[in-house]
C-alpha atoms as a PDB file:
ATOM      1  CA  UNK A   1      25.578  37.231 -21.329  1.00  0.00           C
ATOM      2  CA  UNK A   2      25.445  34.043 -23.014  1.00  0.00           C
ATOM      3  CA  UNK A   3      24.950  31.772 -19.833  1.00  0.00           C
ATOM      4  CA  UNK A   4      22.301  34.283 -18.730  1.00  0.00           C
ATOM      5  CA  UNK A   5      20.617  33.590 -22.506  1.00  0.00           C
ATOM      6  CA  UNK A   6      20.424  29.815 -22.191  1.00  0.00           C
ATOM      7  CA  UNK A   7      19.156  29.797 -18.195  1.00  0.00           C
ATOM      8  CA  UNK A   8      16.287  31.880 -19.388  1.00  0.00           C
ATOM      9  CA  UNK A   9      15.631  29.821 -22.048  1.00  0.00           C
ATOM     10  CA  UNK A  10      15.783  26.483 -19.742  1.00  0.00           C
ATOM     11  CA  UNK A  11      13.440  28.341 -17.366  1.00  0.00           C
ATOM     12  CA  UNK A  12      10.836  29.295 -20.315  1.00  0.00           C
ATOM     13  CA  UNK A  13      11.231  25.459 -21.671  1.00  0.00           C
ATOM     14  CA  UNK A  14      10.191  24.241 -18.015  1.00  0.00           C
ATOM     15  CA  UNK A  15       7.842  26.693 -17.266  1.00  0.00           C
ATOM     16  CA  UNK A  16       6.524  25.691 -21.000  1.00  0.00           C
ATOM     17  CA  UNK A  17       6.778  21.995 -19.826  1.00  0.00           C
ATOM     18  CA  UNK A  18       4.848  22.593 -16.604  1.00  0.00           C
ATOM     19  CA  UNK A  19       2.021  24.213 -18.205  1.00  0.00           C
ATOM     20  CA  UNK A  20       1.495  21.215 -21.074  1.00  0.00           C
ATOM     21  CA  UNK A  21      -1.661  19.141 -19.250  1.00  0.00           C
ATOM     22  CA  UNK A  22      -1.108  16.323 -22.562  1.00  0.00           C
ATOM     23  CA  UNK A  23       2.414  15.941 -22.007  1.00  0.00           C
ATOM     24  CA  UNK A  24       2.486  15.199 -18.228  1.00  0.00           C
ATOM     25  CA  UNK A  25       3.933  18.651 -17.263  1.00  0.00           C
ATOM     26  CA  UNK A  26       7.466  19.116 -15.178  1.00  0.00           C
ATOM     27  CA  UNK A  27       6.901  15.629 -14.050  1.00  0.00           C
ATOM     28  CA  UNK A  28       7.376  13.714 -17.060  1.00  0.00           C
ATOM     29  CA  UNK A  29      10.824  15.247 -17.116  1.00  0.00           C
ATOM     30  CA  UNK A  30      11.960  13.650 -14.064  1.00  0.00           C
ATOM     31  CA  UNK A  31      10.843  10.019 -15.039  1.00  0.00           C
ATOM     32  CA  UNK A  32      12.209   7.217 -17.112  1.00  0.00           C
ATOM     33  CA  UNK A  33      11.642   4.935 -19.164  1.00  0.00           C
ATOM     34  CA  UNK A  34      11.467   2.041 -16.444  1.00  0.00           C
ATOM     35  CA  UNK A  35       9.631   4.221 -14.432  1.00  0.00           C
ATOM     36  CA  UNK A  36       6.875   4.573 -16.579  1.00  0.00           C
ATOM     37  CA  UNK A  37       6.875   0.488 -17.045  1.00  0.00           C
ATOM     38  CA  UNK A  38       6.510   0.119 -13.092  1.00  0.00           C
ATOM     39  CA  UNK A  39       3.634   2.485 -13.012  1.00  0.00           C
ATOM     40  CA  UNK A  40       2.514   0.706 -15.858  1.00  0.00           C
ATOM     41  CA  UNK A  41       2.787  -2.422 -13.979  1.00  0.00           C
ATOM     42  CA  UNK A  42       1.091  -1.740 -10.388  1.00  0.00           C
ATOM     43  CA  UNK A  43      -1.252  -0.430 -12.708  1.00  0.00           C
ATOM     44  CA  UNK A  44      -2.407  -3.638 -14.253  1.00  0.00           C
ATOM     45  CA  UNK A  45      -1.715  -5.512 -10.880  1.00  0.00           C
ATOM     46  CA  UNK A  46      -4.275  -2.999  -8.914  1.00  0.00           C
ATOM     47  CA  UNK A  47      -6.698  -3.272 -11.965  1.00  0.00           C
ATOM     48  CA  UNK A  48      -6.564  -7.519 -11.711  1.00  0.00           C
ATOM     49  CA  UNK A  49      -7.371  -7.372  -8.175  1.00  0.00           C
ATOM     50  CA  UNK A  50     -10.135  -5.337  -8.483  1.00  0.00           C
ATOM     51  CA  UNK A  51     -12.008  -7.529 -11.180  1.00  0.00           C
ATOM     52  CA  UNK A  52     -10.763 -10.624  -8.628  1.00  0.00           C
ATOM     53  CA  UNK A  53     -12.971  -8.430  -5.761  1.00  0.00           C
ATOM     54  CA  UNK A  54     -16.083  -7.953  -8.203  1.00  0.00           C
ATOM     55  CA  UNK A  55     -15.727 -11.897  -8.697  1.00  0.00           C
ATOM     56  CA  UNK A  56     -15.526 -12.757  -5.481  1.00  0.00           C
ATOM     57  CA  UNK A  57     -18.685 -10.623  -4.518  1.00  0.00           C
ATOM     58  CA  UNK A  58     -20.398 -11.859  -7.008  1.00  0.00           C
ATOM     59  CA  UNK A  59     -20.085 -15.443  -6.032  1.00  0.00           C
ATOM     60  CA  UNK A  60     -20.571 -14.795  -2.722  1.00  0.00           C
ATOM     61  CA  UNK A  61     -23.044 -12.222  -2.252  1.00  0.00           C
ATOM     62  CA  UNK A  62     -23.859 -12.733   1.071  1.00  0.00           C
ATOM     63  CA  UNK A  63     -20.111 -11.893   2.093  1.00  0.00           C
ATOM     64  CA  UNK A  64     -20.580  -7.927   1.277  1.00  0.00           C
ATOM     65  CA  UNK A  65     -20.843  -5.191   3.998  1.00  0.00           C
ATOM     66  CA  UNK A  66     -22.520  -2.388   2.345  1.00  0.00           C
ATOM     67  CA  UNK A  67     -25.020  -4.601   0.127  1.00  0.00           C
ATOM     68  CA  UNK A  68     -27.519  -2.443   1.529  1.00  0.00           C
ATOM     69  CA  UNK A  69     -25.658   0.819   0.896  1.00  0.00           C
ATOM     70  CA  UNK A  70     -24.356   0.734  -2.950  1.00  0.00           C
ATOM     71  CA  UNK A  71     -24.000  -1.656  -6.050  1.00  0.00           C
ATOM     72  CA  UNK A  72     -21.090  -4.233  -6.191  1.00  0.00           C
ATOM     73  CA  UNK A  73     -19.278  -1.806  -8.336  1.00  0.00           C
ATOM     74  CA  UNK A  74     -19.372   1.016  -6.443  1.00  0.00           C
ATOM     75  CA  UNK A  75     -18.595  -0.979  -3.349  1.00  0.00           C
ATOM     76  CA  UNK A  76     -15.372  -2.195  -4.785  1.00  0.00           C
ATOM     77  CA  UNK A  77     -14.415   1.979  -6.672  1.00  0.00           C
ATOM     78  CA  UNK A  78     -15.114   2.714  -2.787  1.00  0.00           C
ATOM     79  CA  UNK A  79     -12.417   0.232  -1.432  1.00  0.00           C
ATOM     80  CA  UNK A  80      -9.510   1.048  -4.278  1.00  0.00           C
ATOM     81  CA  UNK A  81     -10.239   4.771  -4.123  1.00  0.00           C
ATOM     82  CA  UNK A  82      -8.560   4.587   0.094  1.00  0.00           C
ATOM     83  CA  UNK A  83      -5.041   5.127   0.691  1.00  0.00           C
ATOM     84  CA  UNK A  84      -2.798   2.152   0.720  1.00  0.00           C
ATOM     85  CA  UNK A  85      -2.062   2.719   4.438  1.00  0.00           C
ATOM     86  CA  UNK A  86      -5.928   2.860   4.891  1.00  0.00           C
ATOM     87  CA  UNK A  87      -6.703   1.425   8.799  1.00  0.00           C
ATOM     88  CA  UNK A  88      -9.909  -0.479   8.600  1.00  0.00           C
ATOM     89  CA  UNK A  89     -10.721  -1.057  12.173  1.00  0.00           C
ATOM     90  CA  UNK A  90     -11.377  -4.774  12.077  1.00  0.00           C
ATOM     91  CA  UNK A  91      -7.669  -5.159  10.811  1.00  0.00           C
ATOM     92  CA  UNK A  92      -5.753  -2.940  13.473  1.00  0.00           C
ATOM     93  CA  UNK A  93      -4.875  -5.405  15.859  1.00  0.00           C
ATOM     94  CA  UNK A  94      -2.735  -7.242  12.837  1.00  0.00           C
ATOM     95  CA  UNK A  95       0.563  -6.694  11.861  1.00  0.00           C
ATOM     96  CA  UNK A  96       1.288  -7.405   8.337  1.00  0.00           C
ATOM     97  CA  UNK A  97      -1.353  -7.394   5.277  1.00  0.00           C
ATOM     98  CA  UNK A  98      -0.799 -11.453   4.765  1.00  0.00           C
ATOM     99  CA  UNK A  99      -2.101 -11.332   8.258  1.00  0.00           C
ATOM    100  CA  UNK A 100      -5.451  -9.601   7.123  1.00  0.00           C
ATOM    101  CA  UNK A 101      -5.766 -12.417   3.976  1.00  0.00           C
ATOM    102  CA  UNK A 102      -4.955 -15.165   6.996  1.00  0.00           C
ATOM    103  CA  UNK A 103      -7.871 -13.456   8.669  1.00  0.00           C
ATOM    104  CA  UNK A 104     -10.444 -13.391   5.748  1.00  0.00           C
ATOM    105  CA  UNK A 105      -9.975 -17.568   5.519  1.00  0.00           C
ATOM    106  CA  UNK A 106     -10.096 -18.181   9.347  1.00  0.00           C
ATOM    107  CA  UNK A 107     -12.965 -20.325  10.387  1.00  0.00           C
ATOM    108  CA  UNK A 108     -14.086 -17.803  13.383  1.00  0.00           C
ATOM    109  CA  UNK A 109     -13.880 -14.665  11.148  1.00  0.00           C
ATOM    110  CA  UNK A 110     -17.476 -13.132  11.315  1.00  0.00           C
ATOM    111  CA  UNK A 111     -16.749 -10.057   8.959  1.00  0.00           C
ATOM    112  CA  UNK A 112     -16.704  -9.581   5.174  1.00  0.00           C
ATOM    113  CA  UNK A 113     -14.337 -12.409   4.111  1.00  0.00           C
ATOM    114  CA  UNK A 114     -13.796 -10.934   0.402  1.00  0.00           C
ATOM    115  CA  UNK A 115     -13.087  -7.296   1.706  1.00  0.00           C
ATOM    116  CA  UNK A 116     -10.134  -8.494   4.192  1.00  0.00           C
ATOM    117  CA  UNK A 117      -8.912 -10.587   1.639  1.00  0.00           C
ATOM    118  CA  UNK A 118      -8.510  -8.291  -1.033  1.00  0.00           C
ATOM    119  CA  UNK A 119      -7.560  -5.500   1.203  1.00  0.00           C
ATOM    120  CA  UNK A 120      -4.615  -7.720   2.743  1.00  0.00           C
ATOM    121  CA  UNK A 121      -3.345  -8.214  -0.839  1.00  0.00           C
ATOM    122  CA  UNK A 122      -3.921  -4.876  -2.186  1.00  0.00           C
ATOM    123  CA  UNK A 123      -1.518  -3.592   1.065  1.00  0.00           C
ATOM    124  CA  UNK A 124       0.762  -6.821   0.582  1.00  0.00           C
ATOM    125  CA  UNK A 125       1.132  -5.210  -3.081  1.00  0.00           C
ATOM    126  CA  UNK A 126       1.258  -1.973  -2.897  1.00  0.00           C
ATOM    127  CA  UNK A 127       4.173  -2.458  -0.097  1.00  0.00           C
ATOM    128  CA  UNK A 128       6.257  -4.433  -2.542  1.00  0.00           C
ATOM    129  CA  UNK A 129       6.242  -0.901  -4.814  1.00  0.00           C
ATOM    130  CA  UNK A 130       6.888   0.640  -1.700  1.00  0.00           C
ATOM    131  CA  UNK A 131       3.366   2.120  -0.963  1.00  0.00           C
ATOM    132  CA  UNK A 132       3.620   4.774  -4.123  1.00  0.00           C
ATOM    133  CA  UNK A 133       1.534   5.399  -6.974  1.00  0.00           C
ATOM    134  CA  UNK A 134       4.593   7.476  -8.970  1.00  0.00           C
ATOM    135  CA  UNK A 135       7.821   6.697  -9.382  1.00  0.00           C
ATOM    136  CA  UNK A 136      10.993   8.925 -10.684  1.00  0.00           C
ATOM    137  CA  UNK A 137      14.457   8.888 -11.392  1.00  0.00           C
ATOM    138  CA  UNK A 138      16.038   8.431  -7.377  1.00  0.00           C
ATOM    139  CA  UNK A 139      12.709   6.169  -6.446  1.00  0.00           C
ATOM    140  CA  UNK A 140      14.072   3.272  -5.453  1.00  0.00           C
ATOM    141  CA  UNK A 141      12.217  -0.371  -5.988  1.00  0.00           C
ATOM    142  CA  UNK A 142      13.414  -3.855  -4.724  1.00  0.00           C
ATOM    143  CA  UNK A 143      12.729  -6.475  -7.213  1.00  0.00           C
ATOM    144  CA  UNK A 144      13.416  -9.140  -4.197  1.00  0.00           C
ATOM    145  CA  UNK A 145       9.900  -7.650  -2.375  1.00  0.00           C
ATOM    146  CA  UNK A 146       8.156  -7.874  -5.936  1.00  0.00           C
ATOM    147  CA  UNK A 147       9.099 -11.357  -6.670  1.00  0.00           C
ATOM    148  CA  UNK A 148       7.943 -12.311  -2.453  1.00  0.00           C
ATOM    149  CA  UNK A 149       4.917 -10.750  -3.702  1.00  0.00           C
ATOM    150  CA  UNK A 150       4.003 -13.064  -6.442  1.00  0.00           C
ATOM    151  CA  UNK A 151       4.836 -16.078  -4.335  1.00  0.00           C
ATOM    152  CA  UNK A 152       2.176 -14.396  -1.706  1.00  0.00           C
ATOM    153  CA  UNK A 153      -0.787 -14.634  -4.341  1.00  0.00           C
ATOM    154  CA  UNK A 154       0.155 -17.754  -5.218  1.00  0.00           C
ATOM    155  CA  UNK A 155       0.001 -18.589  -1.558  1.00  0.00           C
ATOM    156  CA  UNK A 156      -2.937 -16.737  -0.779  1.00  0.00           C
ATOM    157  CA  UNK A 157      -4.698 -18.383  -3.668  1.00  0.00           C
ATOM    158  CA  UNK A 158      -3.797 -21.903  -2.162  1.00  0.00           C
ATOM    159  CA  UNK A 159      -5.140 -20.837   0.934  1.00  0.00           C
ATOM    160  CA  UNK A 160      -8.952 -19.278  -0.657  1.00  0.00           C
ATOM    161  CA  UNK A 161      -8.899 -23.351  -2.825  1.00  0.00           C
ATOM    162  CA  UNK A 162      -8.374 -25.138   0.228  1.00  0.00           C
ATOM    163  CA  UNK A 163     -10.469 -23.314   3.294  1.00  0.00           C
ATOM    164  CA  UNK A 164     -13.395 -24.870   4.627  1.00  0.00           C
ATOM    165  CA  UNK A 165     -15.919 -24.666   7.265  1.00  0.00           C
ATOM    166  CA  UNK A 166     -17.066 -27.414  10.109  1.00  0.00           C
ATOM    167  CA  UNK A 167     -19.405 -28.619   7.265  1.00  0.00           C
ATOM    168  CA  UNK A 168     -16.425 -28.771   5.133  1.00  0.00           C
ATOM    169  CA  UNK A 169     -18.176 -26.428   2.655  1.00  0.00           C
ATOM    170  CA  UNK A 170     -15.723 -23.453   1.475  1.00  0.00           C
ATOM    171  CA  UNK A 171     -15.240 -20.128   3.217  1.00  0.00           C
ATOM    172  CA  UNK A 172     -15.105 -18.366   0.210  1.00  0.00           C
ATOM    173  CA  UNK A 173     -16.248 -19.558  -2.953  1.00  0.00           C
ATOM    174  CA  UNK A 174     -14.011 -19.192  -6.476  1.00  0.00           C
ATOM    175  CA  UNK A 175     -13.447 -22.208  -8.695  1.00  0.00           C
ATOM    176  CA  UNK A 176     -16.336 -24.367  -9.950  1.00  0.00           C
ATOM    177  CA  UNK A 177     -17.825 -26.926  -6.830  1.00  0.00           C
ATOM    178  CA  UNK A 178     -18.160 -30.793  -8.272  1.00  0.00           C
ATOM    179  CA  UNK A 179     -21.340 -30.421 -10.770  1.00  0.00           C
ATOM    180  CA  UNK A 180     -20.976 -26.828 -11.899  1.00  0.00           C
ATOM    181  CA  UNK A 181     -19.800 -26.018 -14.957  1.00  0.00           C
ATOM    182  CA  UNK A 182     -15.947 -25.861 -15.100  1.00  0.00           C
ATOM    183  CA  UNK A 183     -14.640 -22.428 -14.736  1.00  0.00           C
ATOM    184  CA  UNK A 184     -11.286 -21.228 -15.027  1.00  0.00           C
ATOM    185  CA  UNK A 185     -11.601 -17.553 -14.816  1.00  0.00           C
ATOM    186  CA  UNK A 186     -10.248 -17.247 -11.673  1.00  0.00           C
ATOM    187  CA  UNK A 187      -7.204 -19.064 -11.655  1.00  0.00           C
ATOM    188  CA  UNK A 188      -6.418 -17.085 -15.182  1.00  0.00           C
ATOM    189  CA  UNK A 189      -7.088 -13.878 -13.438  1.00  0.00           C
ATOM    190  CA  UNK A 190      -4.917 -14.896 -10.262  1.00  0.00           C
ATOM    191  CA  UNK A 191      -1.704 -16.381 -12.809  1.00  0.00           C
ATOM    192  CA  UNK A 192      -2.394 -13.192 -14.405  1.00  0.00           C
ATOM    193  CA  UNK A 193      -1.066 -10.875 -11.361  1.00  0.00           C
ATOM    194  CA  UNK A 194       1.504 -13.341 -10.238  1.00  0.00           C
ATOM    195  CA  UNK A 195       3.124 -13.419 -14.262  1.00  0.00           C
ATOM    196  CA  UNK A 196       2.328  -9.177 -13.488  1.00  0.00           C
ATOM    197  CA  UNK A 197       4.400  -9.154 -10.375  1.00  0.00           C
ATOM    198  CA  UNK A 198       7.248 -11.645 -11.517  1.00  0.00           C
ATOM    199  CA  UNK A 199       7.843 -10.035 -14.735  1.00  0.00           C
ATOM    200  CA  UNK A 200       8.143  -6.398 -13.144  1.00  0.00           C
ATOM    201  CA  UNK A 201      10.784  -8.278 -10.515  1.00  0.00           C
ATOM    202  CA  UNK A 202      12.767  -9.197 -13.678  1.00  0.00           C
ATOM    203  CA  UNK A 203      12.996  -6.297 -15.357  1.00  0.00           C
ATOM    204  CA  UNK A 204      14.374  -4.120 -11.871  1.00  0.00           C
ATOM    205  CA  UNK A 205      16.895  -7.161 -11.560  1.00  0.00           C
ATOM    206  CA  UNK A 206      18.104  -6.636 -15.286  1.00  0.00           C
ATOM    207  CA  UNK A 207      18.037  -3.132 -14.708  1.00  0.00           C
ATOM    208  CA  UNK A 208      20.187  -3.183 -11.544  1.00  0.00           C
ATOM    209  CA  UNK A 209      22.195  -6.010 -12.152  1.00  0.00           C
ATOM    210  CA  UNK A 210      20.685  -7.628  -8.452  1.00  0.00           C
ATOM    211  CA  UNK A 211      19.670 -11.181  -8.075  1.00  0.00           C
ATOM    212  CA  UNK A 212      16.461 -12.791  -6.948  1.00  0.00           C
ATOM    213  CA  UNK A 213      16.608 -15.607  -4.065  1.00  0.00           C
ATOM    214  CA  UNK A 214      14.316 -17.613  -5.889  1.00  0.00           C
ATOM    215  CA  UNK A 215      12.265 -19.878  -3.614  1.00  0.00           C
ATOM    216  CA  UNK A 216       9.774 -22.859  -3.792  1.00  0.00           C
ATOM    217  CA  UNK A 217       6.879 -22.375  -2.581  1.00  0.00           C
ATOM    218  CA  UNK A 218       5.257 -25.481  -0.576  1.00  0.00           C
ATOM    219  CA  UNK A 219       1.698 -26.415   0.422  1.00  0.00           C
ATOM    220  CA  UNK A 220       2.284 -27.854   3.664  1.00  0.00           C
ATOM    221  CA  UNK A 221       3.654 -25.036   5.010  1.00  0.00           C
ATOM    222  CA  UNK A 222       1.974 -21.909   3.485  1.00  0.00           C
ATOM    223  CA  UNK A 223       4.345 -19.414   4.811  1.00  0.00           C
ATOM    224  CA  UNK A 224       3.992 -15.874   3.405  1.00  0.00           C
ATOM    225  CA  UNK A 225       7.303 -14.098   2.196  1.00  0.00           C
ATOM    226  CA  UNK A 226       8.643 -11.398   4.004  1.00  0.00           C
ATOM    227  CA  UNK A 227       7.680  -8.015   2.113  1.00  0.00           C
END
């Protein structure tokens, strides 16, 4: 009679639990603590890039598909409100996202520069968290893939500095041209993410008691990480 006492009682506490919207329902019971930090994390990652994409556009105006169609905002709520595993046709033929940010910085590219480049890191990132948005007690995250993912923006932002035209004038433009003012925003915004991503990566490898292959990554050779 007693065990039958405290399984209804467990029942009415979860069924209790499930029905309270402010506390997060039956779902907050089945995180942790370090789950809510990763969330918390991809969070802030997701919400850098998207300023980065409203940047971008607004530098280079010329570069957005649906100008005609919407506002920059909108346009950029339109792109981060698609799946992770969201096929965009110009990108099917490609492999891996780094493949899609390669794309958005090759000379012959005739699309929208800024939405392949954004889009290749967004799926870049959102692999390295292992394409979810929630994460609970047996969800399993491999600080190795989020550490390769902050070398890959640091990469990635080499490659946007340093990508030029026949005329030698940039593909995209970012940081200040010789004359103009000196801005810094985007290289803040960029260390931002990568201090995001390689932060996260140390607090699953304290957690699990794993080590990082730390690497160095070069200039001359500009090869993305494995993810």
């Amino acid at each position: 009679m007693r065990w039958s006492s405290l399984l209804l009682a467990a029942v009415l506490m979860l069924t209790a639990c499930a029905g309270n919207s402010q506390g997060g329902g039956i779902d907050r019971l089945a995180k942790s603590d370090i789950d809510e930090v990763i969330e918390l994390h991809q969070q802030a990652v997701m919400r850098d890039l998207k300023k980065l994409m409203i940047k971008l556009y607004k530098r280079n105006p010329d570069q957005r598909y649906d100008r005609d169609e919407r506002d920059i905002r909108a346009s950029v709520e339109l792109t981060f409100s698609r799946p992770a595993n969201f096929r965009y046709a110009n990108y099917q033929h490609l492999n891996k996202p780094t493949d899609i940010v390669r794309l958005a910085l090759d000379q012959d590219y005739q699309g929208d520069r800024v939405l392949a480049f954004i889009v290749g890191l967004q799926q870049m990132l959102m692999a390295s968290y292992g394409n979810k948005t929630e994460f609970f007690y047996l969800t399993a995250i491999d600080q190795q893939k989020l550490y390769n993912s902050a070398r890959n923006i640091e990469i990635a932002a080499w490659i946007l500095a340093n990508s030029y035209d026949a005329e030698g004038r940039p593909l995209l433009l970012s940081d200040s041209l010789a004359g103009e003012k000196r801005n810094l925003s985007y290289q803040r915004l960029i260390g931002r993410m990568i201090a995001t991503q390689d932060n996260l990566a140390q607090i699953i490898s304290q957690k699990t008691g794993r080590i990082i292959k730390t690497v160095v990554v070069r200039a001359a050779t500009m090869v993305f990480l494995p993810i």
